[in-house]
N, C-alpha and C. Protein backbone atom coordinates (compact mmCIF):
# COMPACT_ATOMS: atom_id res chain seq x y z
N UNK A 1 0.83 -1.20 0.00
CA UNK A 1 0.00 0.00 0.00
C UNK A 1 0.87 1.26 0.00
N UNK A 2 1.78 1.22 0.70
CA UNK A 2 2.98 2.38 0.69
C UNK A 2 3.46 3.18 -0.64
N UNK A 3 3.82 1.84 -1.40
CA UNK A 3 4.31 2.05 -3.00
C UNK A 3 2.90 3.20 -3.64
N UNK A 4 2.15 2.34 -3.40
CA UNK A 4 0.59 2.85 -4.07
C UNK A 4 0.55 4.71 -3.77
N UNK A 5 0.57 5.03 -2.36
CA UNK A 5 0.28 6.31 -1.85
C UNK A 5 1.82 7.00 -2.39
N UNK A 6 2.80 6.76 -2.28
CA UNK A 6 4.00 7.24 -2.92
C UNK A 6 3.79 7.98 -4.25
N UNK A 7 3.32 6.87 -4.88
CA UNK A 7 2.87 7.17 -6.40
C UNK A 7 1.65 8.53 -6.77
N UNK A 8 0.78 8.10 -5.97
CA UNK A 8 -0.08 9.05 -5.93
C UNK A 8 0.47 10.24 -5.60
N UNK A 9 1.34 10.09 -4.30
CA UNK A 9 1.45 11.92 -4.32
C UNK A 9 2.76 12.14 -5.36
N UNK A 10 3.38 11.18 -6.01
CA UNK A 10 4.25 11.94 -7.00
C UNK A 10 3.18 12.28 -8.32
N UNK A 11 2.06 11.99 -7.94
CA UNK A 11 1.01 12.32 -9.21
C UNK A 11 0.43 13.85 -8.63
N UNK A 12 0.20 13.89 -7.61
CA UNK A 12 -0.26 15.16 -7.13
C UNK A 12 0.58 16.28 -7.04
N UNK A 13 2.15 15.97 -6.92
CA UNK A 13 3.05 16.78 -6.68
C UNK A 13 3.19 17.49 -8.03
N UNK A 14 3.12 16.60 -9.53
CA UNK A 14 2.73 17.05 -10.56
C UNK A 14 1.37 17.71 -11.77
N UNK A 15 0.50 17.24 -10.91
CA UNK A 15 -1.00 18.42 -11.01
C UNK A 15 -0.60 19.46 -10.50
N UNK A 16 -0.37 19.29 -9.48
CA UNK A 16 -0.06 20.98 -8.55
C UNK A 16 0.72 21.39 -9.19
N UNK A 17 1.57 21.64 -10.05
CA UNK A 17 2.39 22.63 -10.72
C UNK A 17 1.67 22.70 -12.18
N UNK A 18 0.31 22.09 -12.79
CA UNK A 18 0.40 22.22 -13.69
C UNK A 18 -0.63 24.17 -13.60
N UNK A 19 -0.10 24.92 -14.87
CA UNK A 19 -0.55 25.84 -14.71
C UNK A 19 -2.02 26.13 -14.89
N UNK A 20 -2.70 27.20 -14.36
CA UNK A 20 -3.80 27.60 -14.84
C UNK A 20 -4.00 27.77 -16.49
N UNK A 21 -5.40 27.27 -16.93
CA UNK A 21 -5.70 27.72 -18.13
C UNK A 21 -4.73 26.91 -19.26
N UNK A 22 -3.99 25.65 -18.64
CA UNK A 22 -3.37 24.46 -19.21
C UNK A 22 -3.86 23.19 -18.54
N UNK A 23 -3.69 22.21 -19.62
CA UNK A 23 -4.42 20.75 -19.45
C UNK A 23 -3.00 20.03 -19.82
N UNK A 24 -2.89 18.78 -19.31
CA UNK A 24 -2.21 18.00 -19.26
C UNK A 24 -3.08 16.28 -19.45
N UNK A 25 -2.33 15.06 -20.22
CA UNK A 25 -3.14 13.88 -19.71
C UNK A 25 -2.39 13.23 -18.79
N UNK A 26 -3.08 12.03 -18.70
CA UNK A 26 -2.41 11.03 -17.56
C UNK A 26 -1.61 10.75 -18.16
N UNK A 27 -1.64 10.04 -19.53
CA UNK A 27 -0.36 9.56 -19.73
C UNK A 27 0.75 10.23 -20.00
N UNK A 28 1.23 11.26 -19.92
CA UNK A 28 2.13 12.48 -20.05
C UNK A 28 2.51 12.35 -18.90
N UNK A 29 1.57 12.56 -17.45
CA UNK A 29 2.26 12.37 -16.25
C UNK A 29 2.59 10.99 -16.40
N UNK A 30 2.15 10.02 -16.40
CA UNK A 30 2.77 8.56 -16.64
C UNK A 30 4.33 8.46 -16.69
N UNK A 31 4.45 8.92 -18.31
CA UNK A 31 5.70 8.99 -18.77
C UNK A 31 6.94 9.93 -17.97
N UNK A 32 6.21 11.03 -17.72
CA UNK A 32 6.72 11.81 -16.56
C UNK A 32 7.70 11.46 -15.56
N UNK A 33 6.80 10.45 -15.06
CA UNK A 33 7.00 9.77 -13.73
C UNK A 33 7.76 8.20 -14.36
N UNK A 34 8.03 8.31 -15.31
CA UNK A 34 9.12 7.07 -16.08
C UNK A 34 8.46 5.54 -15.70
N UNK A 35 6.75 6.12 -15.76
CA UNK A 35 5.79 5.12 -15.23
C UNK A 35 5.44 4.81 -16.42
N UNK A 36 5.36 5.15 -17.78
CA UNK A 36 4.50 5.13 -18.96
C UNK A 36 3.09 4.40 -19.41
N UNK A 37 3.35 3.24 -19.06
CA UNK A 37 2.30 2.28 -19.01
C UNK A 37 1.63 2.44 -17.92
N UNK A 38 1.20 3.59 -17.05
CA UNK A 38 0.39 3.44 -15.90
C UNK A 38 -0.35 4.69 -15.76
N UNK A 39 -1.09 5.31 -17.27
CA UNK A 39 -1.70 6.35 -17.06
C UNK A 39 -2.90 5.74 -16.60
N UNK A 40 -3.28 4.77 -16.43
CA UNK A 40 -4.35 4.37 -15.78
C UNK A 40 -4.73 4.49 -14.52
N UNK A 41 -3.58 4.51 -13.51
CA UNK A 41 -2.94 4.61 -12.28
C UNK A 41 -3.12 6.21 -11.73
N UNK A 42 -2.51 6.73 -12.91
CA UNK A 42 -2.81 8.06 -12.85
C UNK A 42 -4.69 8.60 -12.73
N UNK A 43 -5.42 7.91 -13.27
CA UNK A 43 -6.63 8.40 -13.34
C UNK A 43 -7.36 8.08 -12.24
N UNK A 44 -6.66 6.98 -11.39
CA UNK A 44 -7.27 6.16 -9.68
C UNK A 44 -6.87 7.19 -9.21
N UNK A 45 -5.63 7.86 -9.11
CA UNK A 45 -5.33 9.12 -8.18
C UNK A 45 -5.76 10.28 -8.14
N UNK A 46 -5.85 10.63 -9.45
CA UNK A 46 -6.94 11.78 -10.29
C UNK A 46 -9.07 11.92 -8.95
N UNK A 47 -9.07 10.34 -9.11
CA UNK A 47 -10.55 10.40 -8.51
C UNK A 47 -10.14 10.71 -7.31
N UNK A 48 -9.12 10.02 -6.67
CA UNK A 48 -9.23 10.01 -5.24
C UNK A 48 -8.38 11.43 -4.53
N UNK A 49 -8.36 12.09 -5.46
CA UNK A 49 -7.80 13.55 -5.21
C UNK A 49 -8.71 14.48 -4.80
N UNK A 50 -9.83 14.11 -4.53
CA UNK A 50 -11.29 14.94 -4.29
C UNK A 50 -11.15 14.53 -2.81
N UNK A 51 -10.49 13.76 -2.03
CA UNK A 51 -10.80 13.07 -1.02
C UNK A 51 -9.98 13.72 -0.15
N UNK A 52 -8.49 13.95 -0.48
CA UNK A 52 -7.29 14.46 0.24
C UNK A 52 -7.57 15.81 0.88
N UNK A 53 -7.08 16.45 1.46
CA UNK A 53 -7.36 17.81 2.10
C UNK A 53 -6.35 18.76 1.30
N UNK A 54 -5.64 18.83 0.47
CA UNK A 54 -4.53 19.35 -0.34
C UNK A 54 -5.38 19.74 -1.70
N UNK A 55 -5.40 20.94 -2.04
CA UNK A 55 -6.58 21.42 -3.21
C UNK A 55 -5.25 20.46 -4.36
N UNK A 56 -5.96 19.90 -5.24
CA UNK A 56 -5.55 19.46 -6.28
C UNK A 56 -6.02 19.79 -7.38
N UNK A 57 -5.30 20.06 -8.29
CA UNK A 57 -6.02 20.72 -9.47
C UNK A 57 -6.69 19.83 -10.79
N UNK A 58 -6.94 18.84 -10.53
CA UNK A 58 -7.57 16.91 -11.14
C UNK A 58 -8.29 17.58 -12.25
N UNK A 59 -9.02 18.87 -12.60
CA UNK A 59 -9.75 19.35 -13.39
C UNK A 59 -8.88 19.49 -14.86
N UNK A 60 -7.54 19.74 -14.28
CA UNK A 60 -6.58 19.98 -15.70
C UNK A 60 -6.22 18.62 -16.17
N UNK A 61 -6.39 17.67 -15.47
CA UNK A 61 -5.75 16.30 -15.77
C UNK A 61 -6.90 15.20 -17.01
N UNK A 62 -6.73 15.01 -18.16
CA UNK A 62 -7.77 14.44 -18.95
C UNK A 62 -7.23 13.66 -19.90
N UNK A 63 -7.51 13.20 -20.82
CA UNK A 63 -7.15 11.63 -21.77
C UNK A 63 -6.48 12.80 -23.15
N UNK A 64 -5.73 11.28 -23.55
CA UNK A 64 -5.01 11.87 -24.82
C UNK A 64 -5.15 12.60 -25.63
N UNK A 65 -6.47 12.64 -25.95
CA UNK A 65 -7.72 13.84 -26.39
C UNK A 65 -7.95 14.71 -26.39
N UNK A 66 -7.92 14.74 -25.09
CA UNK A 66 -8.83 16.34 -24.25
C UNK A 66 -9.86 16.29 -23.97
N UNK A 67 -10.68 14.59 -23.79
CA UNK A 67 -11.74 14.44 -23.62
C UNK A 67 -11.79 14.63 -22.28
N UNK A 68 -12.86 14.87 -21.25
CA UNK A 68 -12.66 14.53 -20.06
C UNK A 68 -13.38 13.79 -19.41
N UNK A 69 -12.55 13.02 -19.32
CA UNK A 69 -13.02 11.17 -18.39
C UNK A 69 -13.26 11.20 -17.18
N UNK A 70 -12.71 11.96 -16.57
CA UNK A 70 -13.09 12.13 -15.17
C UNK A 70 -14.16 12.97 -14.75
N UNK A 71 -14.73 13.02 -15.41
CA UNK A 71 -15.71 14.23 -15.23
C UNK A 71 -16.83 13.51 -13.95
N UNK A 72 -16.97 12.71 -13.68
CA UNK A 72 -18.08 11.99 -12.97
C UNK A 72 -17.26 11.87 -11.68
N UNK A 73 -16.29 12.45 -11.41
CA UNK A 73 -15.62 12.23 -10.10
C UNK A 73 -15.90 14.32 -9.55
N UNK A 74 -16.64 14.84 -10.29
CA UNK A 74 -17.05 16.81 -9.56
C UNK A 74 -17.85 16.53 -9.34
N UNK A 75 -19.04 15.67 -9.23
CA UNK A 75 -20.19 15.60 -8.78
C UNK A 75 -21.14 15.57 -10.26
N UNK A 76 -22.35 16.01 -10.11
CA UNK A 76 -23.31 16.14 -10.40
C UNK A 76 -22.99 17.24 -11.50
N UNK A 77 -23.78 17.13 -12.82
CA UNK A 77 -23.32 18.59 -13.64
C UNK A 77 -22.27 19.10 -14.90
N UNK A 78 -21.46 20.15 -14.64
CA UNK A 78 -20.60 20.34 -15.76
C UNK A 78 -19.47 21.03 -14.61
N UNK A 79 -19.07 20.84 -13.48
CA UNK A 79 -18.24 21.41 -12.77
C UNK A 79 -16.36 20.92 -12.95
N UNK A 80 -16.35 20.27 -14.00
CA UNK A 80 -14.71 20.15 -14.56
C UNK A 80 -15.12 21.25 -15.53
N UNK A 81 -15.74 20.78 -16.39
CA UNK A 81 -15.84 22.05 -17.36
C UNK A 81 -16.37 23.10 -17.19
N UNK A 82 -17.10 23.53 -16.02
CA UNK A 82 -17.00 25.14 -15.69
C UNK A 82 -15.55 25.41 -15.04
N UNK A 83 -14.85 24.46 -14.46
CA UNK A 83 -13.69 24.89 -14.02
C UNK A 83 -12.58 25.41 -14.76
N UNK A 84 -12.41 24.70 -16.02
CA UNK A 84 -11.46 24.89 -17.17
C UNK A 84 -11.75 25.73 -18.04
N UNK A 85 -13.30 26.06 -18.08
CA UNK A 85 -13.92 27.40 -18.67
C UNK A 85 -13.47 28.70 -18.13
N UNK A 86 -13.78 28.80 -16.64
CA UNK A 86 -12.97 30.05 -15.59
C UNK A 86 -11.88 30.03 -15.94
N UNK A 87 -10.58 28.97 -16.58
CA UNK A 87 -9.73 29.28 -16.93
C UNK A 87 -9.40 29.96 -18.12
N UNK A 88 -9.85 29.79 -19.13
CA UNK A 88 -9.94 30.16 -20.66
C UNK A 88 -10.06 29.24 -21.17
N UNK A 89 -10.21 28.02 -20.83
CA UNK A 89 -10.02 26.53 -21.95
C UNK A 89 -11.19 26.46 -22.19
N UNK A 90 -11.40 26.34 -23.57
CA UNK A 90 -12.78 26.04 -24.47
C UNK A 90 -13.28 24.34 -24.41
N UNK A 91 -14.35 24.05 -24.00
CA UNK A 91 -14.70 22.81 -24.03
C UNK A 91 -16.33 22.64 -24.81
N UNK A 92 -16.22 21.69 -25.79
CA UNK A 92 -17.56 21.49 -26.13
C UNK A 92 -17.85 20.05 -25.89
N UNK A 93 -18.88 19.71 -26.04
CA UNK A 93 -19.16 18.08 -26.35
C UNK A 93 -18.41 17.22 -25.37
N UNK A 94 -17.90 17.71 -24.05
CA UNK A 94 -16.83 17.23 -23.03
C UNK A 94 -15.89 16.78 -23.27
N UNK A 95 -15.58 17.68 -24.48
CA UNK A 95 -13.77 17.76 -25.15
C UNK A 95 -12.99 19.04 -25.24
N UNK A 96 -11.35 19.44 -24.59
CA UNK A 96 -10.79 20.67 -25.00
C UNK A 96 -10.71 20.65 -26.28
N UNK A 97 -11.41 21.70 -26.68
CA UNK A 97 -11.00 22.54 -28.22
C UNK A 97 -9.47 23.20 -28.37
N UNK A 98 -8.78 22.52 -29.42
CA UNK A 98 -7.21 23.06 -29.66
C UNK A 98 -6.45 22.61 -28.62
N UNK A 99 -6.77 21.39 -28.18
CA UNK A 99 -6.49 20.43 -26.94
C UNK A 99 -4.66 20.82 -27.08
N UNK A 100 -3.78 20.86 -28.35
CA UNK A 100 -2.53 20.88 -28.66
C UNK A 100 -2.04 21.90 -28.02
N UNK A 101 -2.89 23.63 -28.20
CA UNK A 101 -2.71 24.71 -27.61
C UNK A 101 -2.21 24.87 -26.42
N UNK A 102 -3.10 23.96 -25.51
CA UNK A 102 -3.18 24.27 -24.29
C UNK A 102 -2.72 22.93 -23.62
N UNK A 103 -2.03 22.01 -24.11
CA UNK A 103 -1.21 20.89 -23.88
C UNK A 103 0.12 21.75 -22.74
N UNK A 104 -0.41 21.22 -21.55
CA UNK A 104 1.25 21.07 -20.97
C UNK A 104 2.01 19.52 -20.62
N UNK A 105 2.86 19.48 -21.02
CA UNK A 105 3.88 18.39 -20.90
C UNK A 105 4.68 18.67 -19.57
N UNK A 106 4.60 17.77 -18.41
CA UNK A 106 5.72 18.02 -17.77
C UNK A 106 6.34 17.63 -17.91
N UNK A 107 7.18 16.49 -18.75
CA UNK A 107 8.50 16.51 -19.45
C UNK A 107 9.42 17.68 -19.88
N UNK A 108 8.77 19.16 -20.37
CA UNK A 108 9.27 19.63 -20.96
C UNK A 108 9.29 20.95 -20.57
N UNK A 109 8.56 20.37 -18.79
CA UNK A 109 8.62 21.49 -18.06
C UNK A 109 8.67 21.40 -16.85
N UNK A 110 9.20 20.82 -16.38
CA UNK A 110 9.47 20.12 -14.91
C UNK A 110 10.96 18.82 -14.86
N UNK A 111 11.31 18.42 -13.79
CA UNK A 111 12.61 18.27 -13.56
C UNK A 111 12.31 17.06 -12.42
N UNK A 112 12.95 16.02 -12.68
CA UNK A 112 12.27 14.82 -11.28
C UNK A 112 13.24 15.29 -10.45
């Protein structure tokens, strides 16, 4: 279980820096984290980031796409995508529009 919570907060340690009004996916943090094959892992931590007492920013975190998969972990509603809206990110159809635009990589912006 140790390994498990480790992981998670090296997943949280990397939401929290991602910037406002930028989206990132799991598997980017995956690879990130020289985990690659475990953006899946990433998306268990993603839900259970609503739970922690540490504001996490899980709203920027979404699939290769820009679709957003997690959306059923804000409750009730459109509250990922009013969140990423307050930012400037355009979402229709519960997908970022110009998903490339507003792509942050922490590979290419962060340092393990």
């Amino acid at each position: 279980m140790e390994a498990k919570e480790s992981f998670f907060e090296m997943v949280y340690e990397v939401v929290r820096q991602i910037p406002p009004g930028r989206a990132t996916s799991y598997g980017a943090i995956a690879r990130f984290l020289g985990t690659g094959k475990s953006s899946r892992m990433v998306g268990w931590a993603m839900n259970g980031s609503h739970t922690i007492g540490a504001k996490i920013p899980a709203h920027r975190v979404v699939n290769r796409i820009g679709v957003l998969t997690g959306k059923a972990h804000f409750g009730p509603g459109d509250e990922m995508k009013n969140l990423l809206e307050a930012e400037g990110i355009v979402v229709q159809n519960d997908q970022i529009q110009d998903f490339n635009r507003v792509f942050w990589d922490p590979a290419a912006e962060l340092r393990l």
